[in-house]
Each structure stands twice: as structure tokens, then as C-alpha cells.
PDB file of N, CA and C in Angstrom:
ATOM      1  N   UNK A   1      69.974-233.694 240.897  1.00  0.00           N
ATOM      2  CA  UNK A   1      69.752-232.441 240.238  1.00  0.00           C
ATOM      3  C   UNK A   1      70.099-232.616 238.759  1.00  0.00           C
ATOM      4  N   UNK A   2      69.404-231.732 237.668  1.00  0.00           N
ATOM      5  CA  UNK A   2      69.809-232.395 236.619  1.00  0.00           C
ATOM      6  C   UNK A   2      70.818-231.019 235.950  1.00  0.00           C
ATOM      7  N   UNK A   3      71.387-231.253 234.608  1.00  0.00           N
ATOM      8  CA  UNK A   3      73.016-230.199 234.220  1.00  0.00           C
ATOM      9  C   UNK A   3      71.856-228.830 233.974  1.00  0.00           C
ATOM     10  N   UNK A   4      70.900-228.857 234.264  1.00  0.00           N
ATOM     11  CA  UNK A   4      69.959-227.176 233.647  1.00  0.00           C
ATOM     12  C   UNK A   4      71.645-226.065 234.029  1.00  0.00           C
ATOM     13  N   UNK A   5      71.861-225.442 233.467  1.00  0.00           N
ATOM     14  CA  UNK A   5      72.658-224.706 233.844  1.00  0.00           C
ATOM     15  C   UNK A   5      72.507-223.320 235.200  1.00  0.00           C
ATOM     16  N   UNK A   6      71.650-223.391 235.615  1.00  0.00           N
ATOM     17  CA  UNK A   6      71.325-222.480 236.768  1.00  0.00           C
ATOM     18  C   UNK A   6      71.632-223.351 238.033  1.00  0.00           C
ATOM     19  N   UNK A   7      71.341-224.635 237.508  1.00  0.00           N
ATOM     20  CA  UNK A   7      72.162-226.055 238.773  1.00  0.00           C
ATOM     21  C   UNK A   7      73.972-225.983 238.498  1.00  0.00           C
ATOM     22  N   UNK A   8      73.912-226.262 237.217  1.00  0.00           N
ATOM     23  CA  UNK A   8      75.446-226.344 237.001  1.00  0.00           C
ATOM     24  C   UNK A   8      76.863-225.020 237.581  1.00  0.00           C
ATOM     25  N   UNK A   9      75.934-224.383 238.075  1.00  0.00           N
ATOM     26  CA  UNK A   9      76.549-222.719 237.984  1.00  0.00           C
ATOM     27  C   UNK A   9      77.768-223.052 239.123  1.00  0.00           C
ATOM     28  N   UNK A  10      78.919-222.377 238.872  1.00  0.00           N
ATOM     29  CA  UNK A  10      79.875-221.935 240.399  1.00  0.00           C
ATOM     30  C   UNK A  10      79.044-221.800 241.418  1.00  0.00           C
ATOM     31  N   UNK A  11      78.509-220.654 241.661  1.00  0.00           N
ATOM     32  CA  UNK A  11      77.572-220.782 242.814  1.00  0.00           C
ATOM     33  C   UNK A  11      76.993-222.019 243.380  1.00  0.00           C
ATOM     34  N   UNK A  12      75.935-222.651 243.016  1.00  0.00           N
ATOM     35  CA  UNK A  12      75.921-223.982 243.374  1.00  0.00           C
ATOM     36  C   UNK A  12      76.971-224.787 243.521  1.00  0.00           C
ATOM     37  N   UNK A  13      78.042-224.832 242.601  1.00  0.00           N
ATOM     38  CA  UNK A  13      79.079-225.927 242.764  1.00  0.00           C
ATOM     39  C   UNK A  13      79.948-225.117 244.071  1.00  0.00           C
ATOM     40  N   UNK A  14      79.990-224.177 244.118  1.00  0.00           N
ATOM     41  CA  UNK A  14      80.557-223.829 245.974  1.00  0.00           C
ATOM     42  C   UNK A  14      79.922-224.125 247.100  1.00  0.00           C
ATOM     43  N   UNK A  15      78.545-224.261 246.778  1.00  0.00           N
ATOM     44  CA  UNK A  15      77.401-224.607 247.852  1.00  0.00           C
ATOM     45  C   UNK A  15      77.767-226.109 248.181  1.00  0.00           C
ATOM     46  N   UNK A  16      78.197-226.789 247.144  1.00  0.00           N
ATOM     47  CA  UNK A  16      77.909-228.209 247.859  1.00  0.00           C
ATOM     48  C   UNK A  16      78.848-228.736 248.985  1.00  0.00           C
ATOM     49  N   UNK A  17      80.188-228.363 249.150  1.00  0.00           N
ATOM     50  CA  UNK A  17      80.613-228.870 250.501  1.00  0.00           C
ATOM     51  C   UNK A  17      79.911-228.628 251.596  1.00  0.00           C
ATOM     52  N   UNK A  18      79.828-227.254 251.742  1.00  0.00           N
ATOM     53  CA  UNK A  18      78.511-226.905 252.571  1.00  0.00           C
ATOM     54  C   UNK A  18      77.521-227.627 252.759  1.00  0.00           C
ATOM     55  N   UNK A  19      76.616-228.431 252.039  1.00  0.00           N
ATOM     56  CA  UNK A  19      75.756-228.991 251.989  1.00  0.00           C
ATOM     57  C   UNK A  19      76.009-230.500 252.334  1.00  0.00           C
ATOM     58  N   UNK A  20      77.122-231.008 252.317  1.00  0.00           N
ATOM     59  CA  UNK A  20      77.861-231.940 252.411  1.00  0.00           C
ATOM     60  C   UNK A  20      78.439-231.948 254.141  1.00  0.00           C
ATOM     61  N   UNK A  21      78.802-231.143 254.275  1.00  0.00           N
ATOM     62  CA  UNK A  21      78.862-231.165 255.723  1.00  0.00           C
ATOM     63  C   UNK A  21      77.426-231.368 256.702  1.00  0.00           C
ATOM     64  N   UNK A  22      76.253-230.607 255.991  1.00  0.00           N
ATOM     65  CA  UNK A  22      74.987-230.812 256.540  1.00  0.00           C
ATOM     66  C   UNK A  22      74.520-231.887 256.134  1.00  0.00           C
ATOM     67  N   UNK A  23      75.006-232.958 255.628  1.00  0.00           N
ATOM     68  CA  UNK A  23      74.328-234.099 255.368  1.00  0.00           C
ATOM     69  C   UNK A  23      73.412-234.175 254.141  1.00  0.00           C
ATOM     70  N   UNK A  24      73.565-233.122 253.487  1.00  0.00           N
ATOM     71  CA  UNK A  24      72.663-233.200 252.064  1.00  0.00           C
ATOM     72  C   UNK A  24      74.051-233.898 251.106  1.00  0.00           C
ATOM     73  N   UNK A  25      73.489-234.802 249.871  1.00  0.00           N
ATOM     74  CA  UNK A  25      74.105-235.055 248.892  1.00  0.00           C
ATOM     75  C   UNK A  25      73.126-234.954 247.685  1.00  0.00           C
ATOM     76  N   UNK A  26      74.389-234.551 246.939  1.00  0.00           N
ATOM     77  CA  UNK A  26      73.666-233.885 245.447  1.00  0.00           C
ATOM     78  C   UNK A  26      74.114-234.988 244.440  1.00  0.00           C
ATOM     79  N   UNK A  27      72.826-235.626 244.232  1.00  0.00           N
ATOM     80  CA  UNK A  27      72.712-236.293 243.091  1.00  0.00           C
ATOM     81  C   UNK A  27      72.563-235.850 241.619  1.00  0.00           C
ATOM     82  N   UNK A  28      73.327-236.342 241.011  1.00  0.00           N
ATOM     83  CA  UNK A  28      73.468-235.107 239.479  1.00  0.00           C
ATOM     84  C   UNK A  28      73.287-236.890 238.556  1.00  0.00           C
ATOM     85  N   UNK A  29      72.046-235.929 238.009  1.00  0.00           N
ATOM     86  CA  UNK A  29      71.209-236.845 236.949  1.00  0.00           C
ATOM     87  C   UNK A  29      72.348-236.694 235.344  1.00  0.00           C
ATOM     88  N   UNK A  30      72.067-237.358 234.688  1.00  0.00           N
ATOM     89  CA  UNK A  30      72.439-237.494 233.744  1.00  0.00           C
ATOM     90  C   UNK A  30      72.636-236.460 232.497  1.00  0.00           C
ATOM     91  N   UNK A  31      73.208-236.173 231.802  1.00  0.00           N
ATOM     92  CA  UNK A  31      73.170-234.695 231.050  1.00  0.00           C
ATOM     93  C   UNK A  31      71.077-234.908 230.937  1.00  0.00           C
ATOM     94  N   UNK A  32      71.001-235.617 229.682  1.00  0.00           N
ATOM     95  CA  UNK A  32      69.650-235.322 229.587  1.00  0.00           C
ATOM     96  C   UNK A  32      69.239-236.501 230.018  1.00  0.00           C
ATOM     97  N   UNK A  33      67.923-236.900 231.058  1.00  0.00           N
ATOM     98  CA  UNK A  33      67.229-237.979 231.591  1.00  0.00           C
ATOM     99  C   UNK A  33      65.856-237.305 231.681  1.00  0.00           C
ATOM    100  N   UNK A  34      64.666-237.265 230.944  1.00  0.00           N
ATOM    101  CA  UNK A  34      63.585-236.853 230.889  1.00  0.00           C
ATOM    102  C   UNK A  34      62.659-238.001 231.727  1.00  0.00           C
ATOM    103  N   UNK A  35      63.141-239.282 231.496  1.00  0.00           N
ATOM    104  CA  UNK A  35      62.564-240.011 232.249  1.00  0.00           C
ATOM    105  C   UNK A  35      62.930-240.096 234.027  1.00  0.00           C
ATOM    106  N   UNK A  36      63.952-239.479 234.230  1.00  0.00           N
ATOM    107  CA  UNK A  36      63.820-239.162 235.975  1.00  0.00           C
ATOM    108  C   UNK A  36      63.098-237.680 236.208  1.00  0.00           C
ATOM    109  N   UNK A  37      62.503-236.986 235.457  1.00  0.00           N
ATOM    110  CA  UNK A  37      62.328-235.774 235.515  1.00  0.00           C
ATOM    111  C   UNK A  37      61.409-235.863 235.759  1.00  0.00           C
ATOM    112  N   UNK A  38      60.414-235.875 237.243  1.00  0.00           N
ATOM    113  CA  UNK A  38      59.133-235.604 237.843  1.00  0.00           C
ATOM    114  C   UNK A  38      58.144-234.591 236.457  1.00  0.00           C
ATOM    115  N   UNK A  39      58.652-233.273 236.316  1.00  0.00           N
ATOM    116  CA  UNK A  39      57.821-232.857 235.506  1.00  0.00           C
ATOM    117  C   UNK A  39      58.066-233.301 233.876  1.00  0.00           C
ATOM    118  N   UNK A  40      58.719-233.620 233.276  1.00  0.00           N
ATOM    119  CA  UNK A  40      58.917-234.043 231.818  1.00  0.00           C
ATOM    120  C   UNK A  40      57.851-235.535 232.343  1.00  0.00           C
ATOM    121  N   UNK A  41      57.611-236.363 233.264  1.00  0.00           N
ATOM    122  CA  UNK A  41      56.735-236.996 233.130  1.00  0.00           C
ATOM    123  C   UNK A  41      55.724-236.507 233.280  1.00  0.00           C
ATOM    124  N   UNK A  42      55.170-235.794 234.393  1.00  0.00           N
ATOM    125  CA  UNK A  42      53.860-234.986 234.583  1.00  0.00           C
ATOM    126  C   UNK A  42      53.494-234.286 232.891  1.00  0.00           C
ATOM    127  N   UNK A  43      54.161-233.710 232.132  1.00  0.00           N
ATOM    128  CA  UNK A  43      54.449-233.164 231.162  1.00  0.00           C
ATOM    129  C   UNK A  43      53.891-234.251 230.048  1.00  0.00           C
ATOM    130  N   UNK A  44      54.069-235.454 230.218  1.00  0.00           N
ATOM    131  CA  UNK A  44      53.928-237.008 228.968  1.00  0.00           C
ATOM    132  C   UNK A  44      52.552-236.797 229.058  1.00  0.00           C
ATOM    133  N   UNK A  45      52.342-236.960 230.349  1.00  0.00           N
ATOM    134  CA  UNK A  45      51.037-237.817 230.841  1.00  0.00           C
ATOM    135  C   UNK A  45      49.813-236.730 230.461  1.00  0.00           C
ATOM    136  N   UNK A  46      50.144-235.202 230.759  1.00  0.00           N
ATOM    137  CA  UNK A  46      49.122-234.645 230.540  1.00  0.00           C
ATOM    138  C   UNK A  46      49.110-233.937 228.594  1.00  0.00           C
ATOM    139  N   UNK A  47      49.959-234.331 228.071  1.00  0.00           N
ATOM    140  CA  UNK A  47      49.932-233.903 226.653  1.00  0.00           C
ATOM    141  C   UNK A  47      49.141-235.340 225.826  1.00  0.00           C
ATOM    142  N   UNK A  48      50.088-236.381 226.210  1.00  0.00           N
ATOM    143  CA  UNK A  48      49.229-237.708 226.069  1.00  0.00           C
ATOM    144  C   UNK A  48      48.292-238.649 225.900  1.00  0.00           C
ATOM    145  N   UNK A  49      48.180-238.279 227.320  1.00  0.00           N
ATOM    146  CA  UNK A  49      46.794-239.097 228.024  1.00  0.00           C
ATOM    147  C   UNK A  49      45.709-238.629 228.449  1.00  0.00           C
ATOM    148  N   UNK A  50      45.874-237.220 229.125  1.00  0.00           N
ATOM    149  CA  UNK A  50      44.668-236.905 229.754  1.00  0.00           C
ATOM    150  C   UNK A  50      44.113-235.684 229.132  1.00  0.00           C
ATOM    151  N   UNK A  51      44.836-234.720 228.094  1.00  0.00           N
ATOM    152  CA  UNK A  51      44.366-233.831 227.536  1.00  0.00           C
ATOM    153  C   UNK A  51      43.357-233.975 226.198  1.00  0.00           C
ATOM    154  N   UNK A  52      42.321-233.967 226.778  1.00  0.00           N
ATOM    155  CA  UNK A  52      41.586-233.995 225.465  1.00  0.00           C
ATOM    156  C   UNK A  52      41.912-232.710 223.921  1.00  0.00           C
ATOM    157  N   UNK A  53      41.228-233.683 222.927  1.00  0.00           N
ATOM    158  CA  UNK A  53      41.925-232.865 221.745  1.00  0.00           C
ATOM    159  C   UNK A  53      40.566-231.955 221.502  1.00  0.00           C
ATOM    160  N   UNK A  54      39.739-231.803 222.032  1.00  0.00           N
ATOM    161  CA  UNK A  54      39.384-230.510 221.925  1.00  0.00           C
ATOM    162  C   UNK A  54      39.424-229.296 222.485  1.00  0.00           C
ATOM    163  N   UNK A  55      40.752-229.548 223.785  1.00  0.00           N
ATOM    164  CA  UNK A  55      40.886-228.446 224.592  1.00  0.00           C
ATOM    165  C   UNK A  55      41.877-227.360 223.524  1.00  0.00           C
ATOM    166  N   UNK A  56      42.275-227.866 222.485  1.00  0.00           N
ATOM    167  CA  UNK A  56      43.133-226.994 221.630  1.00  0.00           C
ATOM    168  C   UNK A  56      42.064-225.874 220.862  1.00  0.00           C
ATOM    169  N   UNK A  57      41.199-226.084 220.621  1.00  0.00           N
ATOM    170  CA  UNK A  57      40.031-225.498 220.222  1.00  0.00           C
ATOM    171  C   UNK A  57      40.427-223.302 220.185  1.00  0.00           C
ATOM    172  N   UNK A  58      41.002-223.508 221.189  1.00  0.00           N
ATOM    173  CA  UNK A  58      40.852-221.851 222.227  1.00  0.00           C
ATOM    174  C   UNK A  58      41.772-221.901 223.153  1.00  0.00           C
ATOM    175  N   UNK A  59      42.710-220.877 223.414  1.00  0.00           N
ATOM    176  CA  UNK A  59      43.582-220.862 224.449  1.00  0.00           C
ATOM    177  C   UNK A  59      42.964-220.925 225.633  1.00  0.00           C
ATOM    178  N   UNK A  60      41.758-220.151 226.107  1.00  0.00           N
ATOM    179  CA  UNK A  60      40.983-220.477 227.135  1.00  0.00           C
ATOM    180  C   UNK A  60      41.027-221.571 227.310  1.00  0.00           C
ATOM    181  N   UNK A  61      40.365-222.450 226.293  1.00  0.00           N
ATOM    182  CA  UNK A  61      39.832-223.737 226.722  1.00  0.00           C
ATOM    183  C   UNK A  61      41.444-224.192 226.815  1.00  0.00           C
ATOM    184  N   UNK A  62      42.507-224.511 226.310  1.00  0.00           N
ATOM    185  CA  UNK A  62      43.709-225.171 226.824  1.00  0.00           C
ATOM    186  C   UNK A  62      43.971-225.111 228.256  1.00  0.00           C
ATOM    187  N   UNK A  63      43.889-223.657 228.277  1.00  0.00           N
ATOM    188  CA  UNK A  63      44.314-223.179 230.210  1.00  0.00           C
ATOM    189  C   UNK A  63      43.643-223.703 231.245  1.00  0.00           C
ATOM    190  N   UNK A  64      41.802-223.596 230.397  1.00  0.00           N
ATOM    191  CA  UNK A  64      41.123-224.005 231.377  1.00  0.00           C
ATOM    192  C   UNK A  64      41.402-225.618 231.754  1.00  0.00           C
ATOM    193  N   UNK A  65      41.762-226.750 230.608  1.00  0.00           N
ATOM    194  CA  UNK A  65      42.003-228.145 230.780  1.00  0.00           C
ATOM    195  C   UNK A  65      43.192-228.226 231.589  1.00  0.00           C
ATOM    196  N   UNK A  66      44.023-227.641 231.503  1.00  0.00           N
ATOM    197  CA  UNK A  66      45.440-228.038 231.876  1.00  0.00           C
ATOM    198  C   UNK A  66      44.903-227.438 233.292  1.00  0.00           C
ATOM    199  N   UNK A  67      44.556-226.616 233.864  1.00  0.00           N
ATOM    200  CA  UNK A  67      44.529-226.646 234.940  1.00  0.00           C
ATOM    201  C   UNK A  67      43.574-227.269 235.993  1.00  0.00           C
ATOM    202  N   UNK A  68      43.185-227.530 235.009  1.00  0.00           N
ATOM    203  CA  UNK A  68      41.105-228.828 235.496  1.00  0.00           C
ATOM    204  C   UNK A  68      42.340-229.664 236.078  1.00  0.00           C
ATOM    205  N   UNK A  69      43.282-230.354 234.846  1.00  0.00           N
ATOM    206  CA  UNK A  69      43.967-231.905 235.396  1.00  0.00           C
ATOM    207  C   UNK A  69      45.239-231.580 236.394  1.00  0.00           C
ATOM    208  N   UNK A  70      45.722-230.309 236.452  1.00  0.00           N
ATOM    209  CA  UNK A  70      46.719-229.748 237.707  1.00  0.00           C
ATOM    210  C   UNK A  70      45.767-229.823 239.020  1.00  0.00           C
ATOM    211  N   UNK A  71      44.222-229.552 238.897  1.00  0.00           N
ATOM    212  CA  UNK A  71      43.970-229.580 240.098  1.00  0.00           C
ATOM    213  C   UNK A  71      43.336-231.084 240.605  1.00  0.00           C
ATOM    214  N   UNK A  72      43.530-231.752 239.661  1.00  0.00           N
ATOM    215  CA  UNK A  72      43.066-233.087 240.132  1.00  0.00           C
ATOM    216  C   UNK A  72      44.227-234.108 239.972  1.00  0.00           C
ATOM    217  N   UNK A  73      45.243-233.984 239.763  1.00  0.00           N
ATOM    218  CA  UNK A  73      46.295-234.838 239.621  1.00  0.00           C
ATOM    219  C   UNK A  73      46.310-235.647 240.834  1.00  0.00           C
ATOM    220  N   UNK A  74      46.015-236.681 241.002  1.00  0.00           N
ATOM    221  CA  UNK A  74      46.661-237.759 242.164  1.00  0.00           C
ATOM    222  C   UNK A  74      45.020-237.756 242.403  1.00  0.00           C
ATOM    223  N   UNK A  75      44.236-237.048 241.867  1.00  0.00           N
ATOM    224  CA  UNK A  75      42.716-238.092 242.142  1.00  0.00           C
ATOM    225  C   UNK A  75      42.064-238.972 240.950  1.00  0.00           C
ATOM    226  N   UNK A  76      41.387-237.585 240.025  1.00  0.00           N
ATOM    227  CA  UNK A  76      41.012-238.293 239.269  1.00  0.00           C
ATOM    228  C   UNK A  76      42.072-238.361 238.090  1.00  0.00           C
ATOM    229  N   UNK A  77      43.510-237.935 237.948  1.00  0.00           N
ATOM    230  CA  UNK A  77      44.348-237.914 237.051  1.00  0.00           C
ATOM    231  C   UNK A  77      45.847-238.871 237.685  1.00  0.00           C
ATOM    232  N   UNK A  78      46.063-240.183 237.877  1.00  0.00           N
ATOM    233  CA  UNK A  78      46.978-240.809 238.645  1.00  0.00           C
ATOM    234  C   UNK A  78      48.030-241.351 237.698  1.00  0.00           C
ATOM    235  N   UNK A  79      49.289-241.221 238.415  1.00  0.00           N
ATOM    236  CA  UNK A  79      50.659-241.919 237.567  1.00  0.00           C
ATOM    237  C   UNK A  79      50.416-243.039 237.884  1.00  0.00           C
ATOM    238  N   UNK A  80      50.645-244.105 237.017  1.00  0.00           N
ATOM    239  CA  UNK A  80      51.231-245.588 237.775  1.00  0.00           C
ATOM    240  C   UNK A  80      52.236-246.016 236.858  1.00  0.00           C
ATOM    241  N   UNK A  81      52.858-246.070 237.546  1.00  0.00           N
ATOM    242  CA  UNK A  81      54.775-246.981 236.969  1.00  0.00           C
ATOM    243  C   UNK A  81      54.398-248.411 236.811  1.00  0.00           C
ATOM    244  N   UNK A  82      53.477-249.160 237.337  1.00  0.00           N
ATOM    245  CA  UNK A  82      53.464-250.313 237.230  1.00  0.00           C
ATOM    246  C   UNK A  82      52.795-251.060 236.141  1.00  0.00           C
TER     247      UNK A  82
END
């Protein structure tokens, strides 16, 4: 989990024995790690790589791109780490 403060809260930090007894463990990421952050990468890749620069043109057209490549992510829009 990373320090966002809605993770960091008492509440959560009372939850975790609890959770600890059920066999969950809470992994606490680094203050800031953008690179373990599923969306701060999803986030690289589509500002980056796959957004064309004329979708800035019109907010339409932004919404409409960003969600063209949300609905194709893992087909025609793929991560590779390697």
C-alpha cells in the first residue's frame, strides 16, 4: 500500500492486526515509488506513448482518446517490462 494518507490513517492502522490474523499482510511501499504504482505507470504509458498529440486539439477529442486506449489496454495498447 503506498503513505496516500487515506492508507496511512488510524483507521487502517487498527485494521491491520485484524487483517493479520486473516492472513492478509500489508505491504507499505515506499513514501513516494511511482514506479511500483500500477497506475502512475498506466499513467507514463498513456501520456507518453500512446496518446497522440492531436488528441489535445478539444477536450472531447482528449476524453474520447483516453478512453479509446482504456478500452483497449492489454490488446491493442500492451505494457512490457522487458
Amino acid at each position: 500500500m503506498d503513505r496516500a494518507s487515506i492508507h496511512d490513517c488510524s483507521l487502517v492502522r487498527e485494521q491491520e492486526e485484524k487483517w493479520k490474523q486473516k492472513g492478509l499482510t500489508i505491504f507499505w511501499l515506499p513514501t513516494y515509488s511511482p514506479e511500483l504504482n500500477i497506475i502512475e505507470i498506466l499513467g507514463r504509458f498513456i501520456k507518453y506513448s500512446w496518446l497522440e498529440f492531436d488528441a489535445y486539439s478539444s477536450w472531447e477529442s482528449l476524453v474520447e482518446a483516453v478512453e479509446n486506449i482504456l478500452r483497449n489496454v492489454g490488446k491493442k495498447y500492451v505494457i512490457n517490462f522487458a
